[in-house]
Protein backbone atom coordinates (compact mmCIF):
# COMPACT_ATOMS: atom_id res chain seq x y z
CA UNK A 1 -150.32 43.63 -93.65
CA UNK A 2 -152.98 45.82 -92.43
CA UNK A 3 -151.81 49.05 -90.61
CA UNK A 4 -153.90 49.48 -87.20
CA UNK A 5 -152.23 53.21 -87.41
CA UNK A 6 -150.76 55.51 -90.55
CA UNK A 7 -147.96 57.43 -89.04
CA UNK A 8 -144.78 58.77 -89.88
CA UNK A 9 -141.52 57.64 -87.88
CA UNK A 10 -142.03 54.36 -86.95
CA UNK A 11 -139.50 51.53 -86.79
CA UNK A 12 -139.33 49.05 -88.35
CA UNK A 13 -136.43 45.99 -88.41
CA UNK A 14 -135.21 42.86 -90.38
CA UNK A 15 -132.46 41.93 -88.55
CA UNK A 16 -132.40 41.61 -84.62
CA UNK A 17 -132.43 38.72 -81.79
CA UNK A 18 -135.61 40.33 -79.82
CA UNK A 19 -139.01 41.62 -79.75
CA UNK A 20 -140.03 43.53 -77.25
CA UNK A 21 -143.92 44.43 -77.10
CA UNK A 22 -144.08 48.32 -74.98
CA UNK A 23 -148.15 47.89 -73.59
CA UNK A 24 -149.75 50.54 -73.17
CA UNK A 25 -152.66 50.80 -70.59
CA UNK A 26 -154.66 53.69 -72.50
CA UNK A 27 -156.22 54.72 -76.01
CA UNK A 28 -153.89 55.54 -78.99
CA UNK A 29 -153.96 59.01 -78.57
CA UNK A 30 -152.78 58.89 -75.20
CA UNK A 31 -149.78 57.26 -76.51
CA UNK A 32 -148.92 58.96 -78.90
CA UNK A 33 -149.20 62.26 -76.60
CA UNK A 34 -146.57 60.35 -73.84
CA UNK A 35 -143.07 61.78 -74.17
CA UNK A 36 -142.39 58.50 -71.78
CA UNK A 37 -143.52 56.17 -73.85
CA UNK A 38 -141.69 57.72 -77.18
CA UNK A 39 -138.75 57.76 -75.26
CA UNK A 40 -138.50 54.22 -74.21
CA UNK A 41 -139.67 52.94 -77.94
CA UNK A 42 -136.85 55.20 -79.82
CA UNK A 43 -134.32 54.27 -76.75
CA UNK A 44 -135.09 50.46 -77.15
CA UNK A 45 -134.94 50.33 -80.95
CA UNK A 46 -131.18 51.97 -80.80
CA UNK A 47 -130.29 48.44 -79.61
CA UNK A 48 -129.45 46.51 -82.53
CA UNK A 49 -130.70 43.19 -80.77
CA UNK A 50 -134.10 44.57 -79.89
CA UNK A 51 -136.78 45.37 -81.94
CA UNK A 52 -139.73 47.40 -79.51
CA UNK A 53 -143.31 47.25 -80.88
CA UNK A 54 -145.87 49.24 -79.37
CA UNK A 55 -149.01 47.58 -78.80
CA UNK A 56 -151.83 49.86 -77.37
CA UNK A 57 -154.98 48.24 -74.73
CA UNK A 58 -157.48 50.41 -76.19
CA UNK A 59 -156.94 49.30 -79.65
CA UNK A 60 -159.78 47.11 -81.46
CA UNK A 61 -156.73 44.04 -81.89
CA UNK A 62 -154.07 43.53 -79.49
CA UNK A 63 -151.35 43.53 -82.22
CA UNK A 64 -148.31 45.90 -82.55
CA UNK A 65 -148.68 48.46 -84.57
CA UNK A 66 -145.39 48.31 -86.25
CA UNK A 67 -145.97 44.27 -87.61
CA UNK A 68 -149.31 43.54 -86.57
CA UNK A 69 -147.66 40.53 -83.94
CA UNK A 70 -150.27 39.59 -81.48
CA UNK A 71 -149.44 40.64 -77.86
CA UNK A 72 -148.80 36.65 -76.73
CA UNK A 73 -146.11 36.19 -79.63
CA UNK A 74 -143.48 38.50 -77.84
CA UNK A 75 -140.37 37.50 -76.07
CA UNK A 76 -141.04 40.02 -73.41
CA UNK A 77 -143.92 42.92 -72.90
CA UNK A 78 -142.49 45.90 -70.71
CA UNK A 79 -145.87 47.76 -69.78
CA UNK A 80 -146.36 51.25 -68.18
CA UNK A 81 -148.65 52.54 -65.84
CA UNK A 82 -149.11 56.17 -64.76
CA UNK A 83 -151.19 55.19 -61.91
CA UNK A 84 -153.20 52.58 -60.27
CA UNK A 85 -156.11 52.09 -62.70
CA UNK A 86 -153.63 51.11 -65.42
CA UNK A 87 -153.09 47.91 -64.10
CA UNK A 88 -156.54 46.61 -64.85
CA UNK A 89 -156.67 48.05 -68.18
CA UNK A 90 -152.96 46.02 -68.82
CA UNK A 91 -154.71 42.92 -67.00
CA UNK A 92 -157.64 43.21 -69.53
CA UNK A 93 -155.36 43.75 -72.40
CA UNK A 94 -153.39 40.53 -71.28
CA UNK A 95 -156.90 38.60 -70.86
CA UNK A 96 -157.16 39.39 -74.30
CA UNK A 97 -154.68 38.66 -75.67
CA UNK A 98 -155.14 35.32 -74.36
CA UNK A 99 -152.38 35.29 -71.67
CA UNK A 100 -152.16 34.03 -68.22
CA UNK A 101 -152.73 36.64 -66.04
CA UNK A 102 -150.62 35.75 -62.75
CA UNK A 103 -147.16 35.12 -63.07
CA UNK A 104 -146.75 31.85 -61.04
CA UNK A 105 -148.68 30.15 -64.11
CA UNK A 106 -147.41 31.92 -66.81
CA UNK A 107 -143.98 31.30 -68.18
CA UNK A 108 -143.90 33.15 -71.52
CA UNK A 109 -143.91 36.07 -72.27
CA UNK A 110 -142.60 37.71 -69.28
CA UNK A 111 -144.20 40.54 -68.00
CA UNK A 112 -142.24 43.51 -66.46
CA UNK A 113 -144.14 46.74 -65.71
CA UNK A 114 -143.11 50.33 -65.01
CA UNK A 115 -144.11 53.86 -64.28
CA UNK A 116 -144.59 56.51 -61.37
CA UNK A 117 -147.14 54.53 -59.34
CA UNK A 118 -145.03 51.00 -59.28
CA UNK A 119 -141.87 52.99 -58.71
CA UNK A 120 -143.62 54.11 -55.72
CA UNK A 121 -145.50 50.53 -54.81
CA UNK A 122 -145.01 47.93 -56.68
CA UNK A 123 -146.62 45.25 -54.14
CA UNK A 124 -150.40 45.40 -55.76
CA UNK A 125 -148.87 43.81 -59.17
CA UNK A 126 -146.18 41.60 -57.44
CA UNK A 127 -148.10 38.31 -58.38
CA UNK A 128 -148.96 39.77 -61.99
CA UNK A 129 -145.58 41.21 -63.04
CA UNK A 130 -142.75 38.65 -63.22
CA UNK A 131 -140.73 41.97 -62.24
CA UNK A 132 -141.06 45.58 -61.68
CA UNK A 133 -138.86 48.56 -62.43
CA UNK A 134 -138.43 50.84 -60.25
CA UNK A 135 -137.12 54.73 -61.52
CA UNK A 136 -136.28 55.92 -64.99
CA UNK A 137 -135.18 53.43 -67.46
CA UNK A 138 -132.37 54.33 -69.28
CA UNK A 139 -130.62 54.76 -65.89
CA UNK A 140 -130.63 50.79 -66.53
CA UNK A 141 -131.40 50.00 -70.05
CA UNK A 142 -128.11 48.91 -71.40
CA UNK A 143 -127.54 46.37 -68.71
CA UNK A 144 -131.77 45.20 -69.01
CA UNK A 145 -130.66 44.89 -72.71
CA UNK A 146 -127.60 42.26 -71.69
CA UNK A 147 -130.22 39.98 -69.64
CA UNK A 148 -132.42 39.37 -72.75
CA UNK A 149 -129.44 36.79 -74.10
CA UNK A 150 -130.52 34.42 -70.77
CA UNK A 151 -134.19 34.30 -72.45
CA UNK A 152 -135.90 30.64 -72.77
CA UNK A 153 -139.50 30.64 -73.60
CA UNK A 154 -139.95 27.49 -71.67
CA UNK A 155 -137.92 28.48 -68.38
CA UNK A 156 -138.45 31.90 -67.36
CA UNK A 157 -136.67 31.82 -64.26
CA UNK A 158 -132.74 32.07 -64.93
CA UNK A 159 -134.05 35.68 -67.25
CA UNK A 160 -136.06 37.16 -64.30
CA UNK A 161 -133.16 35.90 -61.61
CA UNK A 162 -130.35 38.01 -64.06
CA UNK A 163 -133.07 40.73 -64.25
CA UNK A 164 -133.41 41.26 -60.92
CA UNK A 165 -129.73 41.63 -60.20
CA UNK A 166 -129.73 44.67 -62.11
CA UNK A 167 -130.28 48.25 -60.38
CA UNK A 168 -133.70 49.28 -60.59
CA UNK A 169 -135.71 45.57 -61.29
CA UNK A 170 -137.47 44.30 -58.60
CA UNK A 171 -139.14 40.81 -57.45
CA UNK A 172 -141.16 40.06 -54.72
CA UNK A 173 -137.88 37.71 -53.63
CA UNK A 174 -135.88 41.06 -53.57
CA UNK A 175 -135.74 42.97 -50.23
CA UNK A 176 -134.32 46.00 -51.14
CA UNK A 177 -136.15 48.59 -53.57
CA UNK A 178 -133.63 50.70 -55.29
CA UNK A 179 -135.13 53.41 -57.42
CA UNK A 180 -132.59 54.60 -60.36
CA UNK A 181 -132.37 57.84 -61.82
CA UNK A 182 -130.66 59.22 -64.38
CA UNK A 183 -128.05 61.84 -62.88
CA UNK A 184 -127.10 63.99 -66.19
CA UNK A 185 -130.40 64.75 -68.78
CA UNK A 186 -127.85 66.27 -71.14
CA UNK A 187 -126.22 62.63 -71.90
CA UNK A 188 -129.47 61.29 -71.63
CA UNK A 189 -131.39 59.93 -74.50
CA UNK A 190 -133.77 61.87 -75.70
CA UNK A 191 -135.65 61.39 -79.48
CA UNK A 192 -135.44 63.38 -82.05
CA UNK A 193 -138.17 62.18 -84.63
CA UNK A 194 -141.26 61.41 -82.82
CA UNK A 195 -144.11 59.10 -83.84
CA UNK A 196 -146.75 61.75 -86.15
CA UNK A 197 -150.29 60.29 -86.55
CA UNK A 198 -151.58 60.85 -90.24
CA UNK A 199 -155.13 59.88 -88.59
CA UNK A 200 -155.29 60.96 -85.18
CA UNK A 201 -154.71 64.19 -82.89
CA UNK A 202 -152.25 63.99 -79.67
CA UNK A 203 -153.91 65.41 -76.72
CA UNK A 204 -151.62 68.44 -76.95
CA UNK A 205 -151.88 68.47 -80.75
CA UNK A 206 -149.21 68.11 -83.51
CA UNK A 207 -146.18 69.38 -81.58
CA UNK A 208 -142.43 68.56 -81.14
CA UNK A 209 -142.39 66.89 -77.36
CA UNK A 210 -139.26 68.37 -75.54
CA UNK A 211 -137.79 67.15 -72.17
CA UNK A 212 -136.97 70.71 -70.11
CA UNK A 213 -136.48 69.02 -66.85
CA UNK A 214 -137.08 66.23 -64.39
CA UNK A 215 -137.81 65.91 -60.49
CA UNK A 216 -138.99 68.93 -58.45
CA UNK A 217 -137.33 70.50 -55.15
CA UNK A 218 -140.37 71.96 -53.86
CA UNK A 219 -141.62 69.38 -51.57
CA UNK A 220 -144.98 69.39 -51.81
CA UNK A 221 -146.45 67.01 -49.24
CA UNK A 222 -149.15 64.74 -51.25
CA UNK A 223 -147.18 64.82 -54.51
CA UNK A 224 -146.37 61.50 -56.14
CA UNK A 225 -144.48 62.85 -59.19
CA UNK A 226 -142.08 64.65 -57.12
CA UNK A 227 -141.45 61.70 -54.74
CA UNK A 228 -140.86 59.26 -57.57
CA UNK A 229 -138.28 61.43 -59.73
CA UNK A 230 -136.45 63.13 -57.37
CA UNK A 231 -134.36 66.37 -57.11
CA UNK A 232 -134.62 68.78 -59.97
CA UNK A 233 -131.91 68.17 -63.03
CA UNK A 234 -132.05 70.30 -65.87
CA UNK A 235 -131.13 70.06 -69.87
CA UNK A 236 -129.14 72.81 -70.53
CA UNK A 237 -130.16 75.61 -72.92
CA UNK A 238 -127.52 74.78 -75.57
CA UNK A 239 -128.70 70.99 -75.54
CA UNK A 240 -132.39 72.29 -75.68
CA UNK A 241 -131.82 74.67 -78.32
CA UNK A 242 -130.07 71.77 -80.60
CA UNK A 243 -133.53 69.16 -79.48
CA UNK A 244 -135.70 71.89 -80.30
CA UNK A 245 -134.34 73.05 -84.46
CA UNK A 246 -133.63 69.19 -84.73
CA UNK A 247 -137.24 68.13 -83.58
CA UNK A 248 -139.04 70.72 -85.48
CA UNK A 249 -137.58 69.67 -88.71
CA UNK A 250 -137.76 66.03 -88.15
CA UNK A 251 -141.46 65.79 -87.15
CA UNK A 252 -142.55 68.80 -90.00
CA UNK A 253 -144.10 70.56 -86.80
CA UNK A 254 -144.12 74.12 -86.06
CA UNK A 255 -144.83 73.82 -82.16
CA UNK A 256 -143.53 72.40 -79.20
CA UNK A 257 -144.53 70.86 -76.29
CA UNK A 258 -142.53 71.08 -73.04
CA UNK A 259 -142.65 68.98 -70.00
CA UNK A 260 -141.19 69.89 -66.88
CA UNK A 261 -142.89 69.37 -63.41
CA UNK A 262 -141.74 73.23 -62.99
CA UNK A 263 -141.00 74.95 -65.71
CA UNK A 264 -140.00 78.21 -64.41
CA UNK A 265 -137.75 77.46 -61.80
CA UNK A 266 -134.72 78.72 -63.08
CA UNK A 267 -134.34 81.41 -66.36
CA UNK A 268 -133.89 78.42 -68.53
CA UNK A 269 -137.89 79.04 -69.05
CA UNK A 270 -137.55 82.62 -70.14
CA UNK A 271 -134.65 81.38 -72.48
CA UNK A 272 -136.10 78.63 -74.28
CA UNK A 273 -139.86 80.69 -74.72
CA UNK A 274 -137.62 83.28 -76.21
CA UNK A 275 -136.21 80.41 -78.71
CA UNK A 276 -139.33 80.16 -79.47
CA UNK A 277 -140.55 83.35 -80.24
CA UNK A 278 -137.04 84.36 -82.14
CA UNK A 279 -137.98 80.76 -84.28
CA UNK A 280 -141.75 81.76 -85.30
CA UNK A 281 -142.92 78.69 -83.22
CA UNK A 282 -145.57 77.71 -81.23
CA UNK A 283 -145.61 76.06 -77.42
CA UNK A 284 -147.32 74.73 -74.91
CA UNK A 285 -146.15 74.92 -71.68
CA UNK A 286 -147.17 72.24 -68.30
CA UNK A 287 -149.05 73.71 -64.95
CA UNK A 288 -146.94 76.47 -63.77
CA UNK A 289 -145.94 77.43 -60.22
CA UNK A 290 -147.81 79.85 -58.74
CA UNK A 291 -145.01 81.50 -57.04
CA UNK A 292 -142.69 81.40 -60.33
CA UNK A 293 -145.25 82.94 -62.67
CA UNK A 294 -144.42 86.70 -63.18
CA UNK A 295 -145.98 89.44 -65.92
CA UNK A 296 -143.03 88.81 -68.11
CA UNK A 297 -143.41 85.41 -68.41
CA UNK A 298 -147.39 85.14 -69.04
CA UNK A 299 -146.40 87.73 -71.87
CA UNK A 300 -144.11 85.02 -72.67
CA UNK A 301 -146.66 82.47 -72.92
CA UNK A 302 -149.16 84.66 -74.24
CA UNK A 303 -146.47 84.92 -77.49
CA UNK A 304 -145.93 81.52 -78.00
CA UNK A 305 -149.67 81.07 -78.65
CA UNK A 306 -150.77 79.88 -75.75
CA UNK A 307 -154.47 80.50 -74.95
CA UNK A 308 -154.75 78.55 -71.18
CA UNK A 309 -152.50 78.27 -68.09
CA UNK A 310 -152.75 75.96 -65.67
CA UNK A 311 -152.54 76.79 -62.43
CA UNK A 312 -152.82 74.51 -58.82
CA UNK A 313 -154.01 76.55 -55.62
CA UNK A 314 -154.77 72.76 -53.99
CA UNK A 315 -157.37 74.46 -51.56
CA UNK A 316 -158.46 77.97 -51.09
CA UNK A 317 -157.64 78.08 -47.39
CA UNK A 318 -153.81 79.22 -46.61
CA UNK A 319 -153.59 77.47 -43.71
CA UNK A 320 -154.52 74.10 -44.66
CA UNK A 321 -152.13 74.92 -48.18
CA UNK A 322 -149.20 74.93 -45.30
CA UNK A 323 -150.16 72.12 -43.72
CA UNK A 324 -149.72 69.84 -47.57
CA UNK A 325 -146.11 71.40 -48.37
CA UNK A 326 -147.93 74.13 -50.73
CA UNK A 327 -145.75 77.18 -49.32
CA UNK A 328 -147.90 80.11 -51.07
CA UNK A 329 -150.60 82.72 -50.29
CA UNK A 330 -153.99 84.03 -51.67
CA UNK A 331 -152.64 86.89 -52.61
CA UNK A 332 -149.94 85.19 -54.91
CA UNK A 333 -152.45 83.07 -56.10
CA UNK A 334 -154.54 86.09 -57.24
CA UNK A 335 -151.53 87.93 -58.33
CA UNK A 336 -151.14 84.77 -61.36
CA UNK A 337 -154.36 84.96 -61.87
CA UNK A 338 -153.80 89.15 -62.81
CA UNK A 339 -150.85 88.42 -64.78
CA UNK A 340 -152.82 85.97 -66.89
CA UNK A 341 -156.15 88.13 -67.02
CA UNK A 342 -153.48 91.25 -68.50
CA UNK A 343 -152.55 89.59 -71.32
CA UNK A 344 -156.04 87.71 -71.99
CA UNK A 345 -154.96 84.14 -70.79
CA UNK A 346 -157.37 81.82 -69.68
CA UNK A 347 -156.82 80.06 -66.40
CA UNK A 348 -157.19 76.45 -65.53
CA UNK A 349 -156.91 75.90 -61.45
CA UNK A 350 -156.48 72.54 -59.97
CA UNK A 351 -157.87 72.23 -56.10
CA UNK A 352 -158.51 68.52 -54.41
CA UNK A 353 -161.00 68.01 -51.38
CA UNK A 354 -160.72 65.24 -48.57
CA UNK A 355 -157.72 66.79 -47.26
CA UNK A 356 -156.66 65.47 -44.37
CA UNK A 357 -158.19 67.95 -41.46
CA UNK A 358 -160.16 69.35 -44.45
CA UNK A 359 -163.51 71.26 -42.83
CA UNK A 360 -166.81 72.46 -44.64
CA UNK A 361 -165.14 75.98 -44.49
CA UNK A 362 -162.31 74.69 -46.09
CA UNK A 363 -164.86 73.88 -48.89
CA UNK A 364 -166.55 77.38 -48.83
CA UNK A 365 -162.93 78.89 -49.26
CA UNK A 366 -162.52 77.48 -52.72
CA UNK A 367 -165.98 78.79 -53.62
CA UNK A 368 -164.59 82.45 -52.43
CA UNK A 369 -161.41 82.07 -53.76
CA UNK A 370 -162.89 80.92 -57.25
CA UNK A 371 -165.09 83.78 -57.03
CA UNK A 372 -162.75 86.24 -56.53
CA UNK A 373 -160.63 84.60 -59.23
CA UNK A 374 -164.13 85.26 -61.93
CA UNK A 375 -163.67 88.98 -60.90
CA UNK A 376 -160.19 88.91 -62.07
CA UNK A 377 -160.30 87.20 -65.44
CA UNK A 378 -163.86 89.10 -66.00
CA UNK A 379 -165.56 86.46 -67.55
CA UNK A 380 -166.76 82.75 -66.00
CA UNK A 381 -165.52 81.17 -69.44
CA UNK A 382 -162.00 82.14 -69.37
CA UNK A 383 -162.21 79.52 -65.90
CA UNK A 384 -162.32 75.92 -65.70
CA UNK A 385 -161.77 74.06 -62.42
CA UNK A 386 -160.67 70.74 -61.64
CA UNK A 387 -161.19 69.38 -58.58
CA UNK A 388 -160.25 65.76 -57.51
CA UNK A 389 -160.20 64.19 -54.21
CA UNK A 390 -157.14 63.45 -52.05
CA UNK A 391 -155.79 60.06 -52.92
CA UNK A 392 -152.92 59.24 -50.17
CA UNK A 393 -149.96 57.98 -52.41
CA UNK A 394 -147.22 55.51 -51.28
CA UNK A 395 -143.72 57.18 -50.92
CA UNK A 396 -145.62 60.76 -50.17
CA UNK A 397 -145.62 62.21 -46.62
CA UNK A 398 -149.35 62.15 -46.69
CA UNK A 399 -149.52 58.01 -47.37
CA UNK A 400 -149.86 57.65 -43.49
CA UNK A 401 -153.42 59.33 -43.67
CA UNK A 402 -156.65 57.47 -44.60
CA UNK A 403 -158.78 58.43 -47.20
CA UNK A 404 -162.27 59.67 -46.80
CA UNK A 405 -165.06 56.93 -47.26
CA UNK A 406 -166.96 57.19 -50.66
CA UNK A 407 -169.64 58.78 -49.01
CA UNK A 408 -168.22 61.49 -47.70
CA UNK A 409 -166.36 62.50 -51.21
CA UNK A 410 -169.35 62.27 -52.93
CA UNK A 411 -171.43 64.65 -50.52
CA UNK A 412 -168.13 67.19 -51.15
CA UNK A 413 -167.85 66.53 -54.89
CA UNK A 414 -171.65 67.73 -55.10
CA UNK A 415 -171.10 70.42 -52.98
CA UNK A 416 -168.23 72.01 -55.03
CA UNK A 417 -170.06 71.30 -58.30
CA UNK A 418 -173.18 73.22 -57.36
CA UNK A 419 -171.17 76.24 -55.72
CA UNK A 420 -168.61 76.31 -58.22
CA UNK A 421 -170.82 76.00 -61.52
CA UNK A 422 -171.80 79.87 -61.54
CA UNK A 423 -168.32 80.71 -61.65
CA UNK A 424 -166.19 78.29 -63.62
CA UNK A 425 -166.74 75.39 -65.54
CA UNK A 426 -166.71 72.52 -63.14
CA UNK A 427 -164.61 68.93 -63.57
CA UNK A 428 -164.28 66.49 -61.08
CA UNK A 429 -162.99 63.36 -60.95
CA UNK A 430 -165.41 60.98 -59.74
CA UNK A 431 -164.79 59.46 -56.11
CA UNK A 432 -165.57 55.88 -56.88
CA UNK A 433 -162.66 56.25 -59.21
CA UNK A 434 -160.09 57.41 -56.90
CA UNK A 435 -161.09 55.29 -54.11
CA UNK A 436 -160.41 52.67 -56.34
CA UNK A 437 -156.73 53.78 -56.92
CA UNK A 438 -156.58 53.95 -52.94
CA UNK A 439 -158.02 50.37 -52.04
CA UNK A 440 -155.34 49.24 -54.66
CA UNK A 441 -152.60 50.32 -52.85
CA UNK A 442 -153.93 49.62 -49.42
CA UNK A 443 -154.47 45.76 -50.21
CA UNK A 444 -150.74 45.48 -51.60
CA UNK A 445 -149.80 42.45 -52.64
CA UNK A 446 -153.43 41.07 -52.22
CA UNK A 447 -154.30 43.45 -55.08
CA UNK A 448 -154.21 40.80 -57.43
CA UNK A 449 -157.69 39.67 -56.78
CA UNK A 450 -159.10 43.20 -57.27
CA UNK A 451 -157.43 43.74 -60.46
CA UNK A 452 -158.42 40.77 -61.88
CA UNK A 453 -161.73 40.91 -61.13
CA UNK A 454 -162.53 44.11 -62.45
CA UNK A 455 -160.28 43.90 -65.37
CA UNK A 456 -162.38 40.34 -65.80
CA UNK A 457 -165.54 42.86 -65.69
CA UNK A 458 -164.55 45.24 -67.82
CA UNK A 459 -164.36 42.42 -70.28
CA UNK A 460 -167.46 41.19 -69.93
CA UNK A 461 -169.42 44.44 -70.23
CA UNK A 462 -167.39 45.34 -73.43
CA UNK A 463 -168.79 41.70 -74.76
């Protein structure tokens, strides 16, 4: 067999009752930098009955990677998607792969898909997906495990009918949406060896991924992460600590990478970086809080070998912060940015335009507060910006707004990118793109059609 991939920690079976192809919507890399995805392949293959595959869209041949099975020859493909554009690149990879695209005319393999933006709205793929779950899976895996003995490759009905009783799955036949969410992270799964490319470079690098936390209680307004997962749960430090010696050892890493939508809310942070540093490892840490970042802690992250922090101001105009749930000032925001310039971190700051009530001075305040910032850190590449426009997000206070017409975003993209270029360097995520995510979700179950067509496109131009 020809190996698509060389890595180390893969799965492989002989004996089980069924395979289970994981799609995912991006390039290798990607997946192999998802603690998500890892999670759900390691948490699957602990089933003695199932054997999980990953197969990966952006790969030259939709085969798994573990058998080289082609994507069609699977009793069942569970796909994620982290947001909207994901579902044409899983439509394309399913084109490919020479399966039916809708489910009303396709009866095998089922198709179930997953992931923060179909926890929130799962209507746009409701005629693609023969189901949809809704939360985090291993609140429901055992029991999605127990519904693969009514599988029959030539009826799916009586599987997705048993699927769809269980908490968390969702049909369009199903009234209620119930998102599930797993209550205690310590008794939660969580993997030990990871998948290590031989060939290839995760986007954080070679690194041990640890799970510090899930679900946030801060409340920002237009934040889709926090709406999907929930209130804040922890893993305790003792838990952590075990993860952390375990993983290190396991992978043959000397870093780690955390995840945590905010990792300093509590002095579990300060704890585990000081793990860390007492180990001789390495870290990475996510975007921090503005208001939780202190001098001790960016000495912290300065120890653990971190060169960059991210950072996420949203706009530069307090105000109009308020009004989206972001409950800090200027000054805190330039207070980070002195804790990071005193021990010679680099900052990354994420703003977004198109906000609803947004004005051209709004604009002009990111330009000031950037500037200010370059005073700060001394030096305009020790900056980077990113600045994306306002997508309104389904389950997020801010849904009930419209987005700005293309236009519009593009005459403020420009803007920012001009006045921002002598100060930082400039990213910004392009406004066709994320008016695309929008018109997804606004069409709802008529989506179909859309995501099709382009994923039909997509095909044709890679032809």
């Amino acid at each position: 067999m020809k190996l698509l991939h060389r890595e180390r920690n893969i799965v492989l079976k002989r004996r089980y009752s069924f395979r289970i192809a994981l799609l995912f919507p991006s390039t290798y890399e990607a997946s192999i930098s998802s603690l998500g995805y890892q999670i759900l392949y390691y948490y699957l293959n602990n089933f003695e009955d199932v054997f999980a595959e990953r197969v990966v869209a952006r790969d030259k041949e939709l085969l798994s990677i573990e058998t080289g099975t082609p994507l069609k020859k699977f009793d069942v493909i569970l796909a994620t998607a982290h947001y909207e554009l994901d579902y044409i690149e899983l439509v394309r990879a399913i084109l490919r792969a020479g399966i039916e695209p809708l489910s009303e005319r396709r009866n095998s393999p089922p198709l179930i898909i997953g992931g923060p933006s179909i926890t929130a709205w799962p209507y746009p793929m409701s005629r693609i997906a023969d189901a949809a779950f809704l939360g985090e899976f291993e609140a429901s895996g055992r029991e999605f495990v127990n519904t693969l003995f009514s599988l029959d490759k030539y009826n799916k009905k009586p599987f997705i009918e048993e699927l769809t009783s269980v908490k968390g799955f969702w049909h369009p036949s199903k009234e209620k949406k119930e998102i599930v969410r797993v209550r205690d992270l310590d008794s939660s799964f969580h993997p030990i060896a990871q998948i290590q490319s031989e060939d290839a470079e995760p986007v954080w690098g070679r690194s041990y991924m640890a799970e510090i936390s899930r679900g946030c209680n801060w409340g920002c307004l237009f934040c889709l992460e926090s709406a999907v997962s929930g209130v804040r749960r922890e893993r305790s430090f003792s838990v952590l600590k075990n993860l952390i010696e375990k993983g290190v050892e396991a992978n043959d890493v000397d870093k780690v990478t955390f995840f945590s939508l905010s990792f300093f809310d509590t002095d579990l942070g300060e704890r585990i970086l000081n793990l860390l540093i007492e180990m001789g490892l390495k870290g990475s840490v996510p975007s921090i809080r503005i208001e939780t970042l202190s001098d001790e802690r960016a000495e912290l992250i300065k120890k653990i070998g971190q060169k960059t922090v991210a950072i996420a101001p949203e706009t530069g105009k307090d105000d109009l912060r308020w009004k989206i749930g972001k409950r800090i000032d200027s000054q805190q925001i330039f207070n980070a940015v002195s804790y990071l310039a005193k021990h010679d971190l680099s900052v990354k700051l994420y703003y977004m335009f198109g906000l609803p009530g947004e004005k051209k001075e709004d604009l002009d305040n990111i330009v000031e507060q950037v500037k200010e910032i370059k005073k700060i850190i001394g030096s305009r590449n020790k900056i980077k910006v990113s600045a994306n426009p306002f997508i309104p997000k389904p389950l997020t206070p801010l849904w009930k707004y419209e987005m700005l017409p293309l236009r519009e975003l593009k005459e403020r993209a420009n803007y920012l990118r001009s006045s921002l270029s002598q100060y930082a360097e400039v990213e910004i995520y392009e406004p066709r793109m994320a008016r695309k995510q929008y018109e997804i979700n606004i069409k709802g179950v008529d989506a179909d059609i859309m995501i099709i067509g382009e994923a039909m496109k997509n095909l044709e131009r890679d032809e």
